[in-house]
N, C-alpha and C. Protein backbone atom coordinates (compact mmCIF):
# COMPACT_ATOMS: atom_id res chain seq x y z
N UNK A 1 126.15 50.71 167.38
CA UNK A 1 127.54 51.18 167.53
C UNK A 1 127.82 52.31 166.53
N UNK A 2 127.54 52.07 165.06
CA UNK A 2 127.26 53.09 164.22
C UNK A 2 127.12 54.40 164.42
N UNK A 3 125.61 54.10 165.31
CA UNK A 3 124.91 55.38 165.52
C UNK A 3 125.21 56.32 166.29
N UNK A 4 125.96 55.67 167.56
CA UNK A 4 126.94 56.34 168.70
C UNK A 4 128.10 56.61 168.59
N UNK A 5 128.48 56.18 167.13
CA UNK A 5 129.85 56.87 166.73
C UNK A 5 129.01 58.05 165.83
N UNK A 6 128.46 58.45 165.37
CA UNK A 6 127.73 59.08 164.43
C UNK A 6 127.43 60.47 165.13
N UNK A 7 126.82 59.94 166.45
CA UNK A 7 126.12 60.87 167.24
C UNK A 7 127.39 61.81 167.94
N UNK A 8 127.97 61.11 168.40
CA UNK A 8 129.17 61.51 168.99
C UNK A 8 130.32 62.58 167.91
N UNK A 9 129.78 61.89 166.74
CA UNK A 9 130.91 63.04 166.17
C UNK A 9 130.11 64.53 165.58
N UNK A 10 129.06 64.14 164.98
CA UNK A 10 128.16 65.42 164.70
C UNK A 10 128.18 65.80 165.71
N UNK A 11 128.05 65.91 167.03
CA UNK A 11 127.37 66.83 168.08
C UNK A 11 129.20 67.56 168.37
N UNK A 12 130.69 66.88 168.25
CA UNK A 12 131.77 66.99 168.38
C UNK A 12 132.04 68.42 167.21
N UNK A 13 131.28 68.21 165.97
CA UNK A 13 131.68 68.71 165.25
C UNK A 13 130.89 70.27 165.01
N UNK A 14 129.36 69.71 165.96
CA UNK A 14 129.05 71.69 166.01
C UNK A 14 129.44 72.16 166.91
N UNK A 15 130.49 71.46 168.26
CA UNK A 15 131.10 72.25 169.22
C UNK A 15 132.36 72.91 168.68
N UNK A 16 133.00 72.20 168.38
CA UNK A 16 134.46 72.34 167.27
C UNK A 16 133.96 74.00 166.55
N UNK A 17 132.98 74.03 165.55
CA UNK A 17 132.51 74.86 165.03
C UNK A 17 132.01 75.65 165.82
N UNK A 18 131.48 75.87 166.76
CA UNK A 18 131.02 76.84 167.56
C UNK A 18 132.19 77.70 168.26
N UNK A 19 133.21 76.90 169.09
CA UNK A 19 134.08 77.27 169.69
C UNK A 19 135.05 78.00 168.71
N UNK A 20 135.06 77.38 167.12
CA UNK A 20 136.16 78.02 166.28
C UNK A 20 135.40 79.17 165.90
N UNK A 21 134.23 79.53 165.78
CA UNK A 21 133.54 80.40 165.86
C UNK A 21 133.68 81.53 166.30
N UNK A 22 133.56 81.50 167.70
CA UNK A 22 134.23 82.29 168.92
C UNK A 22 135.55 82.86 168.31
N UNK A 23 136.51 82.07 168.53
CA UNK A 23 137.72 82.31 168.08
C UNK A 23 137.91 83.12 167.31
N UNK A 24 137.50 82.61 165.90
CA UNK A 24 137.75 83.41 164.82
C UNK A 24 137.27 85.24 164.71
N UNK A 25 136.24 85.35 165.41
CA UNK A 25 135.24 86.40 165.93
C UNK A 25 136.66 87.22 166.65
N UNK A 26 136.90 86.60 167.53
CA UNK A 26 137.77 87.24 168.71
C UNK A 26 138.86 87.83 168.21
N UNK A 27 139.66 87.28 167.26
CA UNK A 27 140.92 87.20 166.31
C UNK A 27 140.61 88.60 165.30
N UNK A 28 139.54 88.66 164.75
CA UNK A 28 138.84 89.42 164.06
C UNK A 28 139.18 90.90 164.72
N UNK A 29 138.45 90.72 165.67
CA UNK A 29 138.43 92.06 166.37
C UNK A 29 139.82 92.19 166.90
N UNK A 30 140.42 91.51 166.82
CA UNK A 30 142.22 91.74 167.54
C UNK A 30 142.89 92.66 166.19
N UNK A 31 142.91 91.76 165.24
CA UNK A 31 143.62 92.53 164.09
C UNK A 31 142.59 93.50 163.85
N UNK A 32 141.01 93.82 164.17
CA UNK A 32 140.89 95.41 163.78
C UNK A 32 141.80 96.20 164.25
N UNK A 33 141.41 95.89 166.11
CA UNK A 33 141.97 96.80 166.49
C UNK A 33 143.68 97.07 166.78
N UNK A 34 143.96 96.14 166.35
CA UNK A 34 145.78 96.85 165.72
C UNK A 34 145.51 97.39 164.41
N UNK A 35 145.00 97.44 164.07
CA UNK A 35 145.17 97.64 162.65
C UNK A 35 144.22 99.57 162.85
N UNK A 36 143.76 99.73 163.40
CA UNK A 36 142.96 100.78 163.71
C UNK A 36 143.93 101.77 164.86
N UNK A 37 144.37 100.80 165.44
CA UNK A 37 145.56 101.90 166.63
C UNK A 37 146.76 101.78 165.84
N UNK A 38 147.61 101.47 164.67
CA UNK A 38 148.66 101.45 164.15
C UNK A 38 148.22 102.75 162.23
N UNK A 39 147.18 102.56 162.29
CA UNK A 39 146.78 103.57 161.21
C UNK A 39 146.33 104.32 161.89
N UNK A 40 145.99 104.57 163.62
CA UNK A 40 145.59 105.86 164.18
C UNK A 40 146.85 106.34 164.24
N UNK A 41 147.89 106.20 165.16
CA UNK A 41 149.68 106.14 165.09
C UNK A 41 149.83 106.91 164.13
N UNK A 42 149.77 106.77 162.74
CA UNK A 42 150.09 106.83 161.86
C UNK A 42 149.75 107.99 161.00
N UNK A 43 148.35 108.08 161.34
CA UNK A 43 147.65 109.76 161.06
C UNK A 43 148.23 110.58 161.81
N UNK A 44 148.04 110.40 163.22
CA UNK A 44 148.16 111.48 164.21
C UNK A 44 149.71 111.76 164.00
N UNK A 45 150.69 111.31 163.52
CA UNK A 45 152.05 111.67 163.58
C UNK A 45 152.23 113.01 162.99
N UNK A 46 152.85 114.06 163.42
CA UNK A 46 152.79 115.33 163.43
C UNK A 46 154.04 115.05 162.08
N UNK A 47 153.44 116.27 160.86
CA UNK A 47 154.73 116.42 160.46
C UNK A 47 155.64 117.52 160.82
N UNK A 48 156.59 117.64 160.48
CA UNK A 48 157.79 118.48 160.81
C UNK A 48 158.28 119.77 159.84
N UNK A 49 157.82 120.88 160.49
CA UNK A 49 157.73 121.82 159.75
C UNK A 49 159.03 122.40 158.66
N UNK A 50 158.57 122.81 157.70
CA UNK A 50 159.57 123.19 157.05
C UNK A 50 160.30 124.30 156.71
N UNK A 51 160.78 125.08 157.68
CA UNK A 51 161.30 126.09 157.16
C UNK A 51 162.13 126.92 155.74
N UNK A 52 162.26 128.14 155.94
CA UNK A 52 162.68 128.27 154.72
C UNK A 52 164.53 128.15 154.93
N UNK A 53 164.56 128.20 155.75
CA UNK A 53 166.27 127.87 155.54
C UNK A 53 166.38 126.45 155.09
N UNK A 54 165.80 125.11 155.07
CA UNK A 54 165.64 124.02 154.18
C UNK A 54 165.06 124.05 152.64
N UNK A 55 164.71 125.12 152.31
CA UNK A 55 164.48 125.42 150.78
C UNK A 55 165.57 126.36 150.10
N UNK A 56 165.24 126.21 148.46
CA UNK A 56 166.27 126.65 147.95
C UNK A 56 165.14 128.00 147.35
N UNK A 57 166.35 128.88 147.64
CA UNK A 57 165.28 130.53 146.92
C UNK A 57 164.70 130.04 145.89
N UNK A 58 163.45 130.52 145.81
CA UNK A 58 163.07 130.67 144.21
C UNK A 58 161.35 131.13 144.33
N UNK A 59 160.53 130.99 143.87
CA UNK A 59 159.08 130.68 143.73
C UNK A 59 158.48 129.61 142.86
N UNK A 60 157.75 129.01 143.94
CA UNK A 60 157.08 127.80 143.44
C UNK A 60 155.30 128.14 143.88
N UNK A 61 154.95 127.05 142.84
CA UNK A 61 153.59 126.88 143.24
C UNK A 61 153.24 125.87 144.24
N UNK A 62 152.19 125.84 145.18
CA UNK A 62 152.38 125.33 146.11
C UNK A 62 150.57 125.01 146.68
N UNK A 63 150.24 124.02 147.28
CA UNK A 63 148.76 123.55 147.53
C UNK A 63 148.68 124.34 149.10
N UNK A 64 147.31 124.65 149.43
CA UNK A 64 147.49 125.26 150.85
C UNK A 64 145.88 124.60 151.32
N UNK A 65 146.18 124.12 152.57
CA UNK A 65 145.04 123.52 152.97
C UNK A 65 144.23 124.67 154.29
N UNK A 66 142.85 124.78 153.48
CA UNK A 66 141.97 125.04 154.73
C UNK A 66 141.56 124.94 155.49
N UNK A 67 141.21 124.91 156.40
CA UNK A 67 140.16 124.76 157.67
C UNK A 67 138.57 124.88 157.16
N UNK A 68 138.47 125.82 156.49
CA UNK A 68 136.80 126.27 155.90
C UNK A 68 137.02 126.41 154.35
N UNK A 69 135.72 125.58 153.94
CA UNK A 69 135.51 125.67 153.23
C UNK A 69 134.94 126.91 152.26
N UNK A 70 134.23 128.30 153.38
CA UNK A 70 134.03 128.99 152.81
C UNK A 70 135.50 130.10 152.34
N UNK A 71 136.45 129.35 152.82
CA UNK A 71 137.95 130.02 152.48
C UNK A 71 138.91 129.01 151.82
N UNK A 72 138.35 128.97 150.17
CA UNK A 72 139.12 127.76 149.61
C UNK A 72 140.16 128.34 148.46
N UNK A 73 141.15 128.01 148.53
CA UNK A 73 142.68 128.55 147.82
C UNK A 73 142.54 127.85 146.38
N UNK A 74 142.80 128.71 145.11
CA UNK A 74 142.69 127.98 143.90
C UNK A 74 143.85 127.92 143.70
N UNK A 75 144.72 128.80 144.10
CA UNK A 75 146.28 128.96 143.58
C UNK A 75 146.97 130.14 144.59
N UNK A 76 148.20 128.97 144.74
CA UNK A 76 149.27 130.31 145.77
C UNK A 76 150.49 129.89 145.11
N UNK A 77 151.08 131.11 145.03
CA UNK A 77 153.04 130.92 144.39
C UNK A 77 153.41 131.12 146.04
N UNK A 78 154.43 130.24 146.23
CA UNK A 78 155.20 130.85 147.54
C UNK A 78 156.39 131.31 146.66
N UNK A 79 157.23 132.61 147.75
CA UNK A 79 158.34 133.26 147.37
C UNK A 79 159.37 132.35 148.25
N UNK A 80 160.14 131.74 148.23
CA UNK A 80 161.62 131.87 149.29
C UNK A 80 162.68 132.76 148.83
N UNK A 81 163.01 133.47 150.31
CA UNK A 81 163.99 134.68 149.47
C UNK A 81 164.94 134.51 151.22
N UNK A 82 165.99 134.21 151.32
CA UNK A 82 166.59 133.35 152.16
C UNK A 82 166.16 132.65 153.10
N UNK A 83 165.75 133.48 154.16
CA UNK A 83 165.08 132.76 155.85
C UNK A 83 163.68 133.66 155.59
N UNK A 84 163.66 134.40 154.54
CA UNK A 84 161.85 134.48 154.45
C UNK A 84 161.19 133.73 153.81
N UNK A 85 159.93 133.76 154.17
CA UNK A 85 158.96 132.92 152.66
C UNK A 85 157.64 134.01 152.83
N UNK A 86 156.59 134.58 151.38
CA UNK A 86 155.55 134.84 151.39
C UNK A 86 155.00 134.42 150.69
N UNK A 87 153.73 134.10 150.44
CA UNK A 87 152.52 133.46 149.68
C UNK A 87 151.40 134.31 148.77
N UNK A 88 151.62 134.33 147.61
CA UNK A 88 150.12 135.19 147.08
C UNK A 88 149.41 134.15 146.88
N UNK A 89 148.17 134.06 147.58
CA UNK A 89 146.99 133.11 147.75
C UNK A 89 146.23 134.10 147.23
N UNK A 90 145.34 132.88 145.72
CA UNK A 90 144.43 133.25 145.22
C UNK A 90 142.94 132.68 146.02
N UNK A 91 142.19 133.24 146.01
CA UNK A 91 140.80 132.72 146.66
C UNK A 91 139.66 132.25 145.49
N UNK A 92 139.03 131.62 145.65
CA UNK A 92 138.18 131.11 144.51
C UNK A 92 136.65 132.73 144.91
N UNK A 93 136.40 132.79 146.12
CA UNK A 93 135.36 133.99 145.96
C UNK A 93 135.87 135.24 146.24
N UNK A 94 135.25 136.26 146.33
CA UNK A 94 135.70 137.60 146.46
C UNK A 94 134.79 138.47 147.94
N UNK A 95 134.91 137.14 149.42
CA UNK A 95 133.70 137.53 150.41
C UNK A 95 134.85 138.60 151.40
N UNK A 96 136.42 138.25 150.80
CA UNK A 96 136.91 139.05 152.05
C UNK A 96 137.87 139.96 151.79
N UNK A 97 137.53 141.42 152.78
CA UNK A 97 138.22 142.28 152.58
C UNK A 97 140.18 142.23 152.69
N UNK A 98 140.20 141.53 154.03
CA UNK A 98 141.62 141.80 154.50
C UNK A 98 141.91 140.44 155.17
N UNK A 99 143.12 140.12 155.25
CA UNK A 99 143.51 139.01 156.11
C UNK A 99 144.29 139.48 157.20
N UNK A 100 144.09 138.83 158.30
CA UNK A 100 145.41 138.85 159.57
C UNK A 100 145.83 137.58 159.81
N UNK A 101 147.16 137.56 159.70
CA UNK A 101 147.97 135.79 160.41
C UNK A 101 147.75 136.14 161.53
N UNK A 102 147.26 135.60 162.21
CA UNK A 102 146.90 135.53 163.49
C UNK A 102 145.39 135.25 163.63
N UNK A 103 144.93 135.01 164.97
CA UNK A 103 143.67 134.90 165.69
C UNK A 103 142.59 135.93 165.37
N UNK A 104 141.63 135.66 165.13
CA UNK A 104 140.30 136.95 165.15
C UNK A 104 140.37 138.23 166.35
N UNK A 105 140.48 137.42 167.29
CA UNK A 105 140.71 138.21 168.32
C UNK A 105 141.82 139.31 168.40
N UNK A 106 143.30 138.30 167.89
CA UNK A 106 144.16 139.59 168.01
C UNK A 106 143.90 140.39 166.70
N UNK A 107 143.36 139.83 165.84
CA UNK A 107 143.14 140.93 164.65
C UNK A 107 142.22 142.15 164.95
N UNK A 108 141.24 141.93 165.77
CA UNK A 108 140.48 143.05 166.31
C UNK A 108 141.31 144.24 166.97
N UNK A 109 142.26 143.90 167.43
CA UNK A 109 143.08 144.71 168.54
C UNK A 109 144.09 145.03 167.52
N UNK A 110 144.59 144.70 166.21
CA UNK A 110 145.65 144.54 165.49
C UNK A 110 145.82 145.93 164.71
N UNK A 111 147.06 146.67 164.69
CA UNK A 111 147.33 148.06 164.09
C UNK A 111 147.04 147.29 162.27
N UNK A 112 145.87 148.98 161.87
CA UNK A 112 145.85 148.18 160.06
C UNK A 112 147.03 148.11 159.56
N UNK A 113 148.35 148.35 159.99
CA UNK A 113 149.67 147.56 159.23
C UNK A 113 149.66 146.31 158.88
N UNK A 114 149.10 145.70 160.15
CA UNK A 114 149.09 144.21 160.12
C UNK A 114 148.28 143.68 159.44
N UNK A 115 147.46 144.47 158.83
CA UNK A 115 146.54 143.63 157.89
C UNK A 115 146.63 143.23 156.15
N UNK A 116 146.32 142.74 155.85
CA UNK A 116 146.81 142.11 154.21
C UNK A 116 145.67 142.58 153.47
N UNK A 117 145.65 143.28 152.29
CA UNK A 117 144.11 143.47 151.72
C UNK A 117 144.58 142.87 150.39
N UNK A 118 143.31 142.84 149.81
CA UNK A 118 143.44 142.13 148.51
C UNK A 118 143.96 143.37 147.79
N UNK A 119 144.15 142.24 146.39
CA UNK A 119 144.79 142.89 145.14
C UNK A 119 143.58 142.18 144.08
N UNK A 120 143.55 142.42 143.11
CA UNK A 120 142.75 142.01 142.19
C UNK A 120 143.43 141.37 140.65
N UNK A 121 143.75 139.98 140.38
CA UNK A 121 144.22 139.34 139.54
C UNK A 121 143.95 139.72 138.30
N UNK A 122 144.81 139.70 137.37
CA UNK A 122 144.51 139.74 135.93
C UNK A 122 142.82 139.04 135.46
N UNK A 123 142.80 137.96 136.07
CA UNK A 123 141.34 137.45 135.71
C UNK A 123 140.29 137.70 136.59
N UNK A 124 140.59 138.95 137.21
CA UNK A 124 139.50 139.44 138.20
C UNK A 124 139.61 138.67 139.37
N UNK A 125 140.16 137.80 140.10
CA UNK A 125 139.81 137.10 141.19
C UNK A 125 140.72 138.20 142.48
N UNK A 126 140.51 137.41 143.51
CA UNK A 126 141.11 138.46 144.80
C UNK A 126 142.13 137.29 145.20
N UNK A 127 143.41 138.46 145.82
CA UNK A 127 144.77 137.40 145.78
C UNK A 127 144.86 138.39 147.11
N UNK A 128 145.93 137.77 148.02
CA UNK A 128 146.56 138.46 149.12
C UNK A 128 148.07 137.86 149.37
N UNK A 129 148.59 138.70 149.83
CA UNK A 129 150.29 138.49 149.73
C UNK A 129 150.56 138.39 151.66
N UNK A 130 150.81 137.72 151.94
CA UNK A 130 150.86 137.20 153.45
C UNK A 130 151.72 136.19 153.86
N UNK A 131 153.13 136.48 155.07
CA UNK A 131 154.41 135.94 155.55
C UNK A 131 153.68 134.83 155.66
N UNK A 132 154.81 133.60 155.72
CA UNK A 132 154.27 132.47 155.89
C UNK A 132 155.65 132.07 156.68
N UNK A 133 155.40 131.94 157.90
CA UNK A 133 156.01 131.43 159.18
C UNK A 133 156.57 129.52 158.76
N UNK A 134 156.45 129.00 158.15
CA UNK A 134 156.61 127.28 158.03
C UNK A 134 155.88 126.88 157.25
N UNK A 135 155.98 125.44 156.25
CA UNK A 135 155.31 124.75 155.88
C UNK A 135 155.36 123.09 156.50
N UNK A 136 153.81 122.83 156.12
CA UNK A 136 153.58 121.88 156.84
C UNK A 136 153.13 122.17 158.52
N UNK A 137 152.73 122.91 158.80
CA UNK A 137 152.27 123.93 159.95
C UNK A 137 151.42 124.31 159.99
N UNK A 138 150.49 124.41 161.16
CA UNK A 138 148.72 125.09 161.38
C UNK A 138 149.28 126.43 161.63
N UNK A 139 148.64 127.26 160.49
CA UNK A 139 148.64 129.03 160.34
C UNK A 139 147.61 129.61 160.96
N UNK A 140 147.71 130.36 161.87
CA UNK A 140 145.98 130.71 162.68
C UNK A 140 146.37 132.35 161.31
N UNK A 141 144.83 132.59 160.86
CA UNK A 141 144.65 133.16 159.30
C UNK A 141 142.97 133.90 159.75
N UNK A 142 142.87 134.54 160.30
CA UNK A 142 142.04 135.51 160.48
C UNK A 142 141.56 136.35 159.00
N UNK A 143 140.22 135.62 158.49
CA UNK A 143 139.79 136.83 157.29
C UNK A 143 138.41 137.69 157.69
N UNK A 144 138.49 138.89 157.02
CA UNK A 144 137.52 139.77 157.62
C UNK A 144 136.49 139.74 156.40
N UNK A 145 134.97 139.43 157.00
CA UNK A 145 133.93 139.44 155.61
C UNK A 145 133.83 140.89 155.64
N UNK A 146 133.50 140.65 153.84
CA UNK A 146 132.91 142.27 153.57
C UNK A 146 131.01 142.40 153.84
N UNK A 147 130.40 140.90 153.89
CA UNK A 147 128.58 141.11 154.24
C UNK A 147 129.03 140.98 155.77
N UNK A 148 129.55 140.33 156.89
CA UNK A 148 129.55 140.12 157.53
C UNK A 148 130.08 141.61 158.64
N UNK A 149 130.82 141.79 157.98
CA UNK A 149 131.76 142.86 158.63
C UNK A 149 132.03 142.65 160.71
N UNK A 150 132.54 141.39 159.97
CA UNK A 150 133.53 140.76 161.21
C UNK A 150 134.44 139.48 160.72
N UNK A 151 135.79 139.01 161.83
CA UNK A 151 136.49 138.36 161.53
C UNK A 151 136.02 136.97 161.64
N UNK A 152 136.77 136.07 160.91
CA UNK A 152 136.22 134.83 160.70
C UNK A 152 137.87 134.26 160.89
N UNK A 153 137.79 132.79 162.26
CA UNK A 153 139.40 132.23 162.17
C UNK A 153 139.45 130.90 161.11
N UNK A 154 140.16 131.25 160.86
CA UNK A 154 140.53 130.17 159.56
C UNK A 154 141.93 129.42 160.07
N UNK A 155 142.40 127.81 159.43
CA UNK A 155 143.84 127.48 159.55
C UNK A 155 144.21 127.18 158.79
N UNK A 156 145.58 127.70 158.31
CA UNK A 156 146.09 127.04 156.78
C UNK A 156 147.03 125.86 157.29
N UNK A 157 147.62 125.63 156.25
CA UNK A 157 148.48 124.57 155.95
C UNK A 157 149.18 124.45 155.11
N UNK A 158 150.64 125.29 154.69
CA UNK A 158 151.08 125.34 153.03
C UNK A 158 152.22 123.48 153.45
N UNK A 159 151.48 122.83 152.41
CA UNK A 159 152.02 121.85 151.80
C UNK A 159 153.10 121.76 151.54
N UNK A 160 154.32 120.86 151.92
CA UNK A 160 155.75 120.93 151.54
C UNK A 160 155.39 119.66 150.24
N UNK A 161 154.40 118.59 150.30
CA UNK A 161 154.74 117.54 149.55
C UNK A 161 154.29 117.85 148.38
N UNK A 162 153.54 119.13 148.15
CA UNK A 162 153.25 120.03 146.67
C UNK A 162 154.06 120.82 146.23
N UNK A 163 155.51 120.90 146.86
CA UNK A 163 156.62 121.32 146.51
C UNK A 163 157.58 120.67 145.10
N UNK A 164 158.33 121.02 144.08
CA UNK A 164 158.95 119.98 143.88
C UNK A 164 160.32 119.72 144.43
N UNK A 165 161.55 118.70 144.08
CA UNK A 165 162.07 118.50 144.60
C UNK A 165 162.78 119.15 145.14
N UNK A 166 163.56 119.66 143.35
CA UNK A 166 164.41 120.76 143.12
C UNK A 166 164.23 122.06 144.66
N UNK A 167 162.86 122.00 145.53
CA UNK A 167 163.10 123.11 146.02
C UNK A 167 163.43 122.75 147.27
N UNK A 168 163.78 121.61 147.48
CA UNK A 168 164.43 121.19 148.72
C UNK A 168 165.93 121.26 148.96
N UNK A 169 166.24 121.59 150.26
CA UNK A 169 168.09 121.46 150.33
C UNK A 169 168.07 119.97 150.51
N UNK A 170 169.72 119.93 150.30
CA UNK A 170 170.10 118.07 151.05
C UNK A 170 169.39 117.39 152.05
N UNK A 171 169.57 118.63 153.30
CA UNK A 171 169.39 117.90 154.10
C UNK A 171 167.91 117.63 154.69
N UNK A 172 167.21 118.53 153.70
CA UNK A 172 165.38 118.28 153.93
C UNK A 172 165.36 117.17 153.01
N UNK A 173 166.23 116.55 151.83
CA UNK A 173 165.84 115.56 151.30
C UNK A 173 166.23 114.26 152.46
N UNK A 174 166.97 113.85 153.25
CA UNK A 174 167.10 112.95 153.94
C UNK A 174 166.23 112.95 154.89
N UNK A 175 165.76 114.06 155.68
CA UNK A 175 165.12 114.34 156.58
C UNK A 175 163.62 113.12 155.90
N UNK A 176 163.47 113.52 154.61
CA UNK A 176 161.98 113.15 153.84
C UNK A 176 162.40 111.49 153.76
N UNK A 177 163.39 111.13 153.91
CA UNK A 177 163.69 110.12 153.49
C UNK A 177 163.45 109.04 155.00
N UNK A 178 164.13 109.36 155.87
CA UNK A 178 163.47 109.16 157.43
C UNK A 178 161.90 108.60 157.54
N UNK A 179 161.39 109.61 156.88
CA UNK A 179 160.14 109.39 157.07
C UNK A 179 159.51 108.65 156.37
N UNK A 180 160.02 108.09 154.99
CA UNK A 180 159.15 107.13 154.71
C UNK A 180 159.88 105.68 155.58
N UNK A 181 160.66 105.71 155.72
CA UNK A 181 161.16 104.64 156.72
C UNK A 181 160.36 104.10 158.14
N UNK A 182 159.91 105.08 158.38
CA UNK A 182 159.37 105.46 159.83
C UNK A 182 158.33 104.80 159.05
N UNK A 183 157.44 105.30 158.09
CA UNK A 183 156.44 104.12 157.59
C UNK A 183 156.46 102.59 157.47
N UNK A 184 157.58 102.69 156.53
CA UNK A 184 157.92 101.17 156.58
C UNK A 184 157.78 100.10 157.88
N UNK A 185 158.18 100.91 158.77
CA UNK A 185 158.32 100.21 159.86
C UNK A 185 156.99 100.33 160.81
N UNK A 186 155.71 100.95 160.56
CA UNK A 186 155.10 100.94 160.90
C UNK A 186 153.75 99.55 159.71
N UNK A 187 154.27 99.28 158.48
CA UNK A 187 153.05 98.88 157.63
C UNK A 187 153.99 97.28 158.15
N UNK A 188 154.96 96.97 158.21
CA UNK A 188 155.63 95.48 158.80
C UNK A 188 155.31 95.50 160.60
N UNK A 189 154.62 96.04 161.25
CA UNK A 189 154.16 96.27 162.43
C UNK A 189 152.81 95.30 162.22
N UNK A 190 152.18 96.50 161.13
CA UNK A 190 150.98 95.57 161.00
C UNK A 190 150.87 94.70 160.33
N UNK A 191 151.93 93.87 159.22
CA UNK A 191 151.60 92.77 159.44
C UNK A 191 152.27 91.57 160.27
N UNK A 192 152.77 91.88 161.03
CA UNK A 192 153.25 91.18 161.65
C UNK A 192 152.47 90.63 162.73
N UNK A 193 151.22 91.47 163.20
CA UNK A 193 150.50 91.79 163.91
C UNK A 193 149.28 90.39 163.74
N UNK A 194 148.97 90.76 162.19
CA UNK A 194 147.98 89.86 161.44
C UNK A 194 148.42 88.49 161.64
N UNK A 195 150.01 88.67 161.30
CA UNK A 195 150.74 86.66 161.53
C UNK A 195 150.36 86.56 162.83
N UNK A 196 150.44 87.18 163.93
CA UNK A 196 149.93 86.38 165.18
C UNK A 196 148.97 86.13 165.68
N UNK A 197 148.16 86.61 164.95
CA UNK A 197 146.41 86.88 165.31
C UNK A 197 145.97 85.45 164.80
N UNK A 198 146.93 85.14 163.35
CA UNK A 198 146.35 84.28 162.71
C UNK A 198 147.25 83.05 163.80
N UNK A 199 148.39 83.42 163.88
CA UNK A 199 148.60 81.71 164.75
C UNK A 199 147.58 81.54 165.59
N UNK A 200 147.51 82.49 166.63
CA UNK A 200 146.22 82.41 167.85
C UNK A 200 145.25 81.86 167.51
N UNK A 201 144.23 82.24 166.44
CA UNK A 201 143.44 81.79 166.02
C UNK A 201 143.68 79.83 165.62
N UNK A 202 144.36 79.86 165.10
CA UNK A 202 145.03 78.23 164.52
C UNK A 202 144.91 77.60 165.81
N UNK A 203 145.57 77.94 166.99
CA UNK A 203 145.95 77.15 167.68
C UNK A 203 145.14 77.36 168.69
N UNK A 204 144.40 78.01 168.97
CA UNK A 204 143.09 78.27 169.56
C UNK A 204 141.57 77.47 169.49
N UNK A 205 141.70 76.78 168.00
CA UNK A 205 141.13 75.95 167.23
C UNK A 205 141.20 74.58 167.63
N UNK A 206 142.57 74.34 167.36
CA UNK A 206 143.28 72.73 167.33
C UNK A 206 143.23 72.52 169.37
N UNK A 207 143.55 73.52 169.78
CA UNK A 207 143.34 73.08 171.31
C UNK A 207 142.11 73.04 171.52
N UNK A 208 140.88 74.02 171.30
CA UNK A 208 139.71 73.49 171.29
C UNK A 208 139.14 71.95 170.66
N UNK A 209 139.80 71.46 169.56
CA UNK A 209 139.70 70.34 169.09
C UNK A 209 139.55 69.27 169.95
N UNK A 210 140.60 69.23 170.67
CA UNK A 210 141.37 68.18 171.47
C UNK A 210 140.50 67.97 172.58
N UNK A 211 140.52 69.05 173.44
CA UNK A 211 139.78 69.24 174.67
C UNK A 211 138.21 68.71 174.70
N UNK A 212 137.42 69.14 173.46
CA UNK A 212 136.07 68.45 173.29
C UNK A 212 136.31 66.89 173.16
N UNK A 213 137.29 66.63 172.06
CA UNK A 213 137.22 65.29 171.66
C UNK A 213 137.61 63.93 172.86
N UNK A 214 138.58 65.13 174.18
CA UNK A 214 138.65 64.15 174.99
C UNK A 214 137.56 64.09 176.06
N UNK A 215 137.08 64.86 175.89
CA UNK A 215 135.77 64.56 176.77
C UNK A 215 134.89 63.74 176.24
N UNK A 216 134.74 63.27 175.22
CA UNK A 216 134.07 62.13 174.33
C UNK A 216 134.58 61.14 174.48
């Protein structure tokens, strides 16, 4: 009698385990993948460009993101001077003659007005002075090599969150404020996500429990 209670529950107890097994496996991959489509969500969310009528005049220093690495920015002041903004972007090498905002293509076709040439910094480096349409915005940035002697497309990105505050109006500060909200409500998404994965799992378990044990 012992032995058939014995037998009966070990063999109960690697099904139990097998089946919670399963489960737990399954549960696993549930909260990856929320957790992978709610931090995809979350990247891909476009930010919202910043014009200069949301800044306050002045010049600041400011981070500018590349596309290429062989076109990497050590330092840019942006100007705001009401509904304009321009940028002197310093370059860490000295490979390019001229810049065009715009496409390679239209720079080929482009009157040399339109083109930006360097200046040469107090510490020798090459700087260019070039409109800057928005921040927080893909800049199509056409530079022309001097070994190459052709255009190369580049995309910037001048940074509003390398701004400081002071250079924001009111209502770009609420605007900023929105948005971490919009987070908030996306990081209580995911866990909220995790609490149900984990009930499922629980109760996914305990009903597997039952169901073996009454077949015994």
């Amino acid at each position: 009698m012992i032995t058939i209670i014995t037998t009966i529950t070990t063999s109960t107890i690697k099904k139990v385990k097998k089946v919670a097994s399963l489960i737990i496996a399954a549960t696993v991959i549930l909260c990856f993948s929320c957790f992978t489509a709610f931090a995809s969500s979350e990247k891909t969310t476009e930010k919202t460009p910043v014009y200069a009528e949301s800044l306050v005049s002045g010049k600041y220093e400011i981070e500018v993101t590349s596309s290429s690495s062989m076109f990497r920015i050590v330092s840019c002041e942006l100007v705001v001077s009401g509904s304009d903004m321009t940028a002197e972007m310093t370059l860490s090498g000295k490979g390019y003659e001229k810049l065009f905002m715009g496409t390679s293509e239209k720079a080929e076709a482009a009157d040399q007005s339109k083109y930006y040439f360097f200046h040469e910094t107090a510490d020798g480096k090459y700087a260019y002075t070039v409109p800057v349409e928005a921040l927080d915005k893909d800049i199509d940035c056409a530079a022309y090599s001097f070994k190459k002697q052709r255009w190369y497309d580049r995309i910037l990105v001048f940074e509003s969150e390398s701004l400081p505050d002071t250079a924001f109006s009111a209502s770009e500060t609420i605007g900023s404020e929105t948005e971490v909200n919009s987070g908030s409500s996306v990081g209580f998404s995911v866990i909220l996500c995790f609490i149900i994965a984990g009930i499922i799992c629980a109760t996914g378990i305990a009903a597997a429990v039952v169901v073996i044990i009454k077949k015994k």
